[in-house]
PDB file of N, CA and C in Angstrom:
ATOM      1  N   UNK A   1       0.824  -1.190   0.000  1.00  0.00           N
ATOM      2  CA  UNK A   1       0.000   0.000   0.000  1.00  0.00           C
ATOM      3  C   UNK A   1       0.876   1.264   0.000  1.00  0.00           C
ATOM      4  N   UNK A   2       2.260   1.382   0.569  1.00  0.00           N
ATOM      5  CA  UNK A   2       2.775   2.316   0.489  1.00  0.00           C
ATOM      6  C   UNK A   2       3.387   2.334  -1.072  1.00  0.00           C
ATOM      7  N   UNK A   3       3.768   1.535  -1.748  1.00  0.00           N
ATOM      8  CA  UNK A   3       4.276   1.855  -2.790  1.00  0.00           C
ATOM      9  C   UNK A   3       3.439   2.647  -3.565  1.00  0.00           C
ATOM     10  N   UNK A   4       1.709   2.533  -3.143  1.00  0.00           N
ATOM     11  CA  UNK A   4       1.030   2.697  -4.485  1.00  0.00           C
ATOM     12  C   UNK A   4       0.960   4.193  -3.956  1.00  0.00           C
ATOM     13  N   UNK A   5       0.797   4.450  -2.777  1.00  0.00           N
ATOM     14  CA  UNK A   5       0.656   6.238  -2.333  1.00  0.00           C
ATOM     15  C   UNK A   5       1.978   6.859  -2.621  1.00  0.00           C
ATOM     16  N   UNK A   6       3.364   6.329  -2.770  1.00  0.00           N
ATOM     17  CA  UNK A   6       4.425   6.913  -3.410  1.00  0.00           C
ATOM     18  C   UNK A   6       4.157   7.238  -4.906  1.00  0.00           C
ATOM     19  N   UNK A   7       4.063   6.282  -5.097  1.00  0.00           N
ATOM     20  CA  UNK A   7       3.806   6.375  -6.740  1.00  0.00           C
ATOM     21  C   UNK A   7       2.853   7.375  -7.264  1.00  0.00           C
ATOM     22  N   UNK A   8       1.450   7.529  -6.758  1.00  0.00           N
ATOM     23  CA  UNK A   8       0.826   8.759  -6.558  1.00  0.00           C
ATOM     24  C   UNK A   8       0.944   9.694  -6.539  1.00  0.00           C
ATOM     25  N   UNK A   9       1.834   9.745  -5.142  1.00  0.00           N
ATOM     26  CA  UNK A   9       2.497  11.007  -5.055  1.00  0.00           C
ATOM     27  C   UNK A   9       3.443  11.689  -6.083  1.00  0.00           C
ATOM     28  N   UNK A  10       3.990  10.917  -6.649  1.00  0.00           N
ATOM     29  CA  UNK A  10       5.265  11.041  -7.472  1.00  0.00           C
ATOM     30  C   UNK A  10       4.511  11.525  -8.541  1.00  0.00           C
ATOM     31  N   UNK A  11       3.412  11.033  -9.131  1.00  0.00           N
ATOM     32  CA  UNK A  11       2.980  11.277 -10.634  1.00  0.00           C
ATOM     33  C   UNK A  11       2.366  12.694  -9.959  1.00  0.00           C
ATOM     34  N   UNK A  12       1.608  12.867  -9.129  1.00  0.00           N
ATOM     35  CA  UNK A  12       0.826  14.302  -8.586  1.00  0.00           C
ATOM     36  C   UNK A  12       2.023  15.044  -8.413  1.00  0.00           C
ATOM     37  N   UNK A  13       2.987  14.517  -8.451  1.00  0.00           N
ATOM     38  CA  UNK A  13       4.393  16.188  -8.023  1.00  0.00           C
ATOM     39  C   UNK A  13       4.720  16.422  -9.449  1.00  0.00           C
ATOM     40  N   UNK A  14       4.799  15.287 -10.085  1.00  0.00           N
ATOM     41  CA  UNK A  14       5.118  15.365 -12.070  1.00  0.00           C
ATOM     42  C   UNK A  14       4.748  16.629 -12.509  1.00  0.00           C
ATOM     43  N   UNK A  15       3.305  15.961 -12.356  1.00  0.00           N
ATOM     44  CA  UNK A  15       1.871  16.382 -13.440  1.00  0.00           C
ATOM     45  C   UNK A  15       2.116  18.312 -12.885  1.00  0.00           C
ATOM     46  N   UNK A  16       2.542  18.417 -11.204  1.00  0.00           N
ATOM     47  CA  UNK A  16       2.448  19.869 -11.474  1.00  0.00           C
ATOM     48  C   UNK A  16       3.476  20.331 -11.801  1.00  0.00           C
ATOM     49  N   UNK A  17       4.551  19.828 -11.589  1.00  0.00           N
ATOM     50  CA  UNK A  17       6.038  20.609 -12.503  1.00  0.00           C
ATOM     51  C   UNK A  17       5.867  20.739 -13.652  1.00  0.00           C
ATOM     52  N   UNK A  18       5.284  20.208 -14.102  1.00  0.00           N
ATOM     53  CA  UNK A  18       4.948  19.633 -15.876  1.00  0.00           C
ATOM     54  C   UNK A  18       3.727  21.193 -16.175  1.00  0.00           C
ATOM     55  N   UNK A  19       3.007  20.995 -15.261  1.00  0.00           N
ATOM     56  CA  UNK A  19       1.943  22.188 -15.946  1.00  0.00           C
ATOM     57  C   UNK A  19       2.871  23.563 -15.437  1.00  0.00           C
ATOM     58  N   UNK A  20       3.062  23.097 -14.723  1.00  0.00           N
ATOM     59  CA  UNK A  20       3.876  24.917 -14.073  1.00  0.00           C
ATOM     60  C   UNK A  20       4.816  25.085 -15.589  1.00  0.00           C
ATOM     61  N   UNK A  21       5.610  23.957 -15.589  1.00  0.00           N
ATOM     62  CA  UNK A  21       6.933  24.432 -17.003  1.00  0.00           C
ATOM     63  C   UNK A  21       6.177  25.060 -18.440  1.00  0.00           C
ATOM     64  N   UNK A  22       5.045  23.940 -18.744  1.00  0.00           N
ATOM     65  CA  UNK A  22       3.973  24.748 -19.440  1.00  0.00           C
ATOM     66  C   UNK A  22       3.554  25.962 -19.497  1.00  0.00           C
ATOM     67  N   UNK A  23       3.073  26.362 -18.453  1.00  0.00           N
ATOM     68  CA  UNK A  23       2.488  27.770 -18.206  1.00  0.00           C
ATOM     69  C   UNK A  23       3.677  28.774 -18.711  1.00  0.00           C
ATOM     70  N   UNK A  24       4.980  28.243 -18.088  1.00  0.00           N
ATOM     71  CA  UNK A  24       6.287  29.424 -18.318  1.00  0.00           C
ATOM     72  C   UNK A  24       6.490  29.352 -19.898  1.00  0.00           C
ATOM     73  N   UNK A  25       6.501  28.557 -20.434  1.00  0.00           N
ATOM     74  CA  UNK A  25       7.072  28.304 -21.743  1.00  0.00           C
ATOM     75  C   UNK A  25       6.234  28.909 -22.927  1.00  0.00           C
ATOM     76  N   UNK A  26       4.903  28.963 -22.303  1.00  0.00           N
ATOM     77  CA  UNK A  26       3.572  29.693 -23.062  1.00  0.00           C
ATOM     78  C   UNK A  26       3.876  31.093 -22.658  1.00  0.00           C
ATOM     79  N   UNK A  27       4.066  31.707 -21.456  1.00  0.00           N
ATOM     80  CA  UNK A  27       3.933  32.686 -21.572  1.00  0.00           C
ATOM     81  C   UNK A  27       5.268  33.491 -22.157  1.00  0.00           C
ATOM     82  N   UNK A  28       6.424  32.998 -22.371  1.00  0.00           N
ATOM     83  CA  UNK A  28       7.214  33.083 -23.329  1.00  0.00           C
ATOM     84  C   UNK A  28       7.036  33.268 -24.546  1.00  0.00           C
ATOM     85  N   UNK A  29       6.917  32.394 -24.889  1.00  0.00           N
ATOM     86  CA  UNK A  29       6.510  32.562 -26.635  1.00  0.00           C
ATOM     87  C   UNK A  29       5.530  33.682 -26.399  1.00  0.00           C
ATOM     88  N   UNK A  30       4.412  33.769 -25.995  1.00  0.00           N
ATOM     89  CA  UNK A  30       3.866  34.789 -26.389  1.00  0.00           C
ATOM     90  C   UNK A  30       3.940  36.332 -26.035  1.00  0.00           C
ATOM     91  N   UNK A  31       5.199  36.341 -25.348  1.00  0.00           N
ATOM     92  CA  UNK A  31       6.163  37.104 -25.121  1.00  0.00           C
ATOM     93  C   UNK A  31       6.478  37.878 -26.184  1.00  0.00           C
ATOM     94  N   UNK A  32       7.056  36.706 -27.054  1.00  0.00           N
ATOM     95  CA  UNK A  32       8.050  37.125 -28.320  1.00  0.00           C
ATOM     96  C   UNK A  32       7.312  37.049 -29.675  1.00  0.00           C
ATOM     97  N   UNK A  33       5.857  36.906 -29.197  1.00  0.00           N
ATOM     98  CA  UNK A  33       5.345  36.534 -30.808  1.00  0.00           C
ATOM     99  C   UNK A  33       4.447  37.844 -31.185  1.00  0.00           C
ATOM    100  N   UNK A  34       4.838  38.152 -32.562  1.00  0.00           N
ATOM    101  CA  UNK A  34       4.596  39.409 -32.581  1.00  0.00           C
ATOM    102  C   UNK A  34       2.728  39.440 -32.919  1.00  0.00           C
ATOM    103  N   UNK A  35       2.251  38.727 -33.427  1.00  0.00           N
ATOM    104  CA  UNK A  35       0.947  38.288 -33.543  1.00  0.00           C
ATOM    105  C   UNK A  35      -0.019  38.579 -31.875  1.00  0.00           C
ATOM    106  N   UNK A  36       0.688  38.152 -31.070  1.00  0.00           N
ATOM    107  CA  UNK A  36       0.074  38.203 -30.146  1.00  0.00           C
ATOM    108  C   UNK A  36       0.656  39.596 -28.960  1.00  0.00           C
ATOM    109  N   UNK A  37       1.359  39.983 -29.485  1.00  0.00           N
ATOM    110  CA  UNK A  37       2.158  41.507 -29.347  1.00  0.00           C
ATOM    111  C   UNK A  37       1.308  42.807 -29.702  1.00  0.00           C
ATOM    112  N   UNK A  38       0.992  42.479 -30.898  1.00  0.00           N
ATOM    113  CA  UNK A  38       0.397  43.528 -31.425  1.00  0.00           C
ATOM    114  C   UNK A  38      -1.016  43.201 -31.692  1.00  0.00           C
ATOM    115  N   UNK A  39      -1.174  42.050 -31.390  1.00  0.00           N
ATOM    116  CA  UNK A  39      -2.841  41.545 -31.543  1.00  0.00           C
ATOM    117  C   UNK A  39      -3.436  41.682 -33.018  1.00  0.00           C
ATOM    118  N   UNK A  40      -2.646  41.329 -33.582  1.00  0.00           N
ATOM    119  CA  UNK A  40      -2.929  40.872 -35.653  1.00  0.00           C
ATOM    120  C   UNK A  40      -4.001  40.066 -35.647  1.00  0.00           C
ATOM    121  N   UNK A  41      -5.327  39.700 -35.861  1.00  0.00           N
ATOM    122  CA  UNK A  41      -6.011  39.225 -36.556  1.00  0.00           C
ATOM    123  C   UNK A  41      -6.901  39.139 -37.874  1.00  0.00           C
ATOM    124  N   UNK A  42      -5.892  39.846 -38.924  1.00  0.00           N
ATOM    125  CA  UNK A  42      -6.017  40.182 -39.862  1.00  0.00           C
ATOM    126  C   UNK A  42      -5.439  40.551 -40.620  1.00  0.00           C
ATOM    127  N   UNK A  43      -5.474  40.799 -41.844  1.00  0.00           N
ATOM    128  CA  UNK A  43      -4.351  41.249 -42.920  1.00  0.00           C
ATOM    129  C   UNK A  43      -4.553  42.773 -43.095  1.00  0.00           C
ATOM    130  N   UNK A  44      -5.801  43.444 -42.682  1.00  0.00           N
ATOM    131  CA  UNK A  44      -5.729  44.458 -42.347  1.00  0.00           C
ATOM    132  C   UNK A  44      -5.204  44.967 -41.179  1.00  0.00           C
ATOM    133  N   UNK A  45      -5.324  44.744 -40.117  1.00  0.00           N
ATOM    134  CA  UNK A  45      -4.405  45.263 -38.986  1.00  0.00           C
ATOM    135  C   UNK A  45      -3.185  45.078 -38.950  1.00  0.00           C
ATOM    136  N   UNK A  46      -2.570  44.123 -39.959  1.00  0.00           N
ATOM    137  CA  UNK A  46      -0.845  43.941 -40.476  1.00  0.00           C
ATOM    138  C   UNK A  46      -0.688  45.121 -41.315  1.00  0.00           C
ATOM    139  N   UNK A  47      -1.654  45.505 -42.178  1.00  0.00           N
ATOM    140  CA  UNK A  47      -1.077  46.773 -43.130  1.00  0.00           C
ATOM    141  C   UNK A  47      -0.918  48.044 -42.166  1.00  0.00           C
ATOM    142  N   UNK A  48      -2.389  47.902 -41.272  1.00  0.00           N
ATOM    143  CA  UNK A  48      -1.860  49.178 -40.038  1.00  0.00           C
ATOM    144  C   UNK A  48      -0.954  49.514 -39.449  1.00  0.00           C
ATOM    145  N   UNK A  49      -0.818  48.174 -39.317  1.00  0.00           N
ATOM    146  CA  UNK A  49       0.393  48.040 -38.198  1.00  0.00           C
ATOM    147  C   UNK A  49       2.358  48.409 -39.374  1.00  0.00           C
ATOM    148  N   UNK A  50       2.124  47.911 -40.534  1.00  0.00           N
ATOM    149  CA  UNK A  50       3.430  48.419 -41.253  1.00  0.00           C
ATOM    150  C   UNK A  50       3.382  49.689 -41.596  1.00  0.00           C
ATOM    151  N   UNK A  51       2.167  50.493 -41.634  1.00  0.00           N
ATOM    152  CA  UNK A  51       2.508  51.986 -41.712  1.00  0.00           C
ATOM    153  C   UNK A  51       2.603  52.483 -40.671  1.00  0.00           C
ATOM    154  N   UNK A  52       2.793  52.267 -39.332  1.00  0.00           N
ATOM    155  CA  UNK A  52       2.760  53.390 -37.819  1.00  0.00           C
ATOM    156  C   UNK A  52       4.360  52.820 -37.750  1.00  0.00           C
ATOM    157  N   UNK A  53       4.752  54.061 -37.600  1.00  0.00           N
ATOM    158  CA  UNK A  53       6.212  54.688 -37.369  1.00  0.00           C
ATOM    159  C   UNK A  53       6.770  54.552 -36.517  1.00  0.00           C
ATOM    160  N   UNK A  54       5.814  53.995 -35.437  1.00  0.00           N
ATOM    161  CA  UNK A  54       6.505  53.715 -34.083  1.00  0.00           C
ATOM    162  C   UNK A  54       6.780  52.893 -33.521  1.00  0.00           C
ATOM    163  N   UNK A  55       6.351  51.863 -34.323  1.00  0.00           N
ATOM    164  CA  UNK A  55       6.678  50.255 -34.162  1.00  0.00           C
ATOM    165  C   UNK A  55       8.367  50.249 -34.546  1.00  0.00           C
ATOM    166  N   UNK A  56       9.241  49.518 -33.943  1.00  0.00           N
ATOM    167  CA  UNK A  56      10.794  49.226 -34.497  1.00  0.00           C
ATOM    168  C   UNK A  56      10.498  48.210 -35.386  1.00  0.00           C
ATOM    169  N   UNK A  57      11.248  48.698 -36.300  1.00  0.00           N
ATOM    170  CA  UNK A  57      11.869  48.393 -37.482  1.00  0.00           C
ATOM    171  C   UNK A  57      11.952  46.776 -37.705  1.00  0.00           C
ATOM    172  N   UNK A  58      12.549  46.261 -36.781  1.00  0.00           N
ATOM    173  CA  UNK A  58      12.657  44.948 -36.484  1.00  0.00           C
ATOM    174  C   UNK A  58      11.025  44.135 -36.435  1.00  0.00           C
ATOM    175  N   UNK A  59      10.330  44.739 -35.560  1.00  0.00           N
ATOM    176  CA  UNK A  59       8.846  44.062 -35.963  1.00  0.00           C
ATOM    177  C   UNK A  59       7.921  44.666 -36.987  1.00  0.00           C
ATOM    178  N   UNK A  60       8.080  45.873 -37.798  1.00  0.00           N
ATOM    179  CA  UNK A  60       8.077  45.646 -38.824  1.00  0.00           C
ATOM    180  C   UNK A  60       7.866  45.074 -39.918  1.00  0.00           C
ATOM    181  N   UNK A  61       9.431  44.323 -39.758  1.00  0.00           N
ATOM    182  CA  UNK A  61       9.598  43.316 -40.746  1.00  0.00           C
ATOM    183  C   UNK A  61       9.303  42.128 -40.513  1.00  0.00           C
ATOM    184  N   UNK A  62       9.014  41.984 -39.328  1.00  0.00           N
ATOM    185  CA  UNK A  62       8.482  40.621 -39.253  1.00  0.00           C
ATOM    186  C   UNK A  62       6.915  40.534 -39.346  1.00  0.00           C
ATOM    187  N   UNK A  63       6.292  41.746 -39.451  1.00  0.00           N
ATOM    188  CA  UNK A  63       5.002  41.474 -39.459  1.00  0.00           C
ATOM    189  C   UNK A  63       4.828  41.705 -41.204  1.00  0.00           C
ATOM    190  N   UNK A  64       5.712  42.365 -41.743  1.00  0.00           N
ATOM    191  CA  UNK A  64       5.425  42.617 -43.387  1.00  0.00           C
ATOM    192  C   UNK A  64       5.582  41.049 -43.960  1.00  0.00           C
ATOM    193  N   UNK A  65       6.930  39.968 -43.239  1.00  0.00           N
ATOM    194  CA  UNK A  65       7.244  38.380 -43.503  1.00  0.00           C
ATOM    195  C   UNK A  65       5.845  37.923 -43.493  1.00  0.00           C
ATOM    196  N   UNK A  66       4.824  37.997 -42.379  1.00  0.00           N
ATOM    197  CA  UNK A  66       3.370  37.487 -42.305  1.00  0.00           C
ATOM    198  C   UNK A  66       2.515  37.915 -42.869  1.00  0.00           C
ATOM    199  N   UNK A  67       2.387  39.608 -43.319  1.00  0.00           N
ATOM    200  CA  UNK A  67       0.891  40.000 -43.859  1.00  0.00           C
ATOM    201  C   UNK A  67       1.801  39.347 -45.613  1.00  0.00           C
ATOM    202  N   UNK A  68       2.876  39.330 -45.924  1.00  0.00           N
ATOM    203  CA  UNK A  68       2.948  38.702 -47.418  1.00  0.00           C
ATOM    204  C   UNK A  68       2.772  37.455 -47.000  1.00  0.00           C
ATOM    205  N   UNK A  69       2.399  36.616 -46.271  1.00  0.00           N
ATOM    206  CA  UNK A  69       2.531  35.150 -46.342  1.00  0.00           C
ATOM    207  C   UNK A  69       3.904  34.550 -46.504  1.00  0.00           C
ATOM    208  N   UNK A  70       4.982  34.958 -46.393  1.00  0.00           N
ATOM    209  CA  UNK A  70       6.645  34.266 -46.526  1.00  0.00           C
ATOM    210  C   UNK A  70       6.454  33.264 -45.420  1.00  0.00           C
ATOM    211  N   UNK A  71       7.097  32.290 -45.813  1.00  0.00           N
ATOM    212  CA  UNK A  71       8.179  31.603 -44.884  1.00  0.00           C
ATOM    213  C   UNK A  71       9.169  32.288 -43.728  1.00  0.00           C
ATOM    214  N   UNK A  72       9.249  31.855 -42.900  1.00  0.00           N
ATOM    215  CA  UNK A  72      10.466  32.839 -41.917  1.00  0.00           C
ATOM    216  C   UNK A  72      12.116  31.894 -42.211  1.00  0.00           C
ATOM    217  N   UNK A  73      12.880  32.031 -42.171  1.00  0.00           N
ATOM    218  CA  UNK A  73      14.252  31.466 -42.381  1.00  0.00           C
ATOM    219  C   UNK A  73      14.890  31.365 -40.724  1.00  0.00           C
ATOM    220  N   UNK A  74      14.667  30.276 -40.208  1.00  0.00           N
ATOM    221  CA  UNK A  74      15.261  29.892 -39.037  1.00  0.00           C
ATOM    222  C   UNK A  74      16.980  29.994 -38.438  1.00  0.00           C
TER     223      UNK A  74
END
């Protein structure tokens, strides 16, 4: 009987390291993703978004890579 409440235990300590690392790793990426940065749901709010001047340069171009549909180069 004790093995099976270890074992329990063990998968219940897993399962929350496992969702906690999840949670961090999501809120990362969407950290860095410019889609969810600038809240793009559309090919019109990508053209908005490449004419305002105040966006850097750098996202920019990564949002001009998406409203043309490109590939990104890893």
């Amino acid at each position: 009987m004790n093995w099976l409440i270890t074992l329990v235990s063990v998968a219940l300590v897993l399962q929350i390291v496992l969702f906690i690392m999840g949670r961090r790793i999501r809120k990362r990426e969407k950290e860095n993703s410019i889609i969810e940065k600038y809240k793009i749901d559309s090919r019109q709010k990508a053209w908005q978004l490449l004419g305002d001047t105040s966006i850097p340069e750098e996202d920019r171009e990564k949002i001009r890579v998406l409203y043309d549909g490109e590939e990104e180069e890893s």
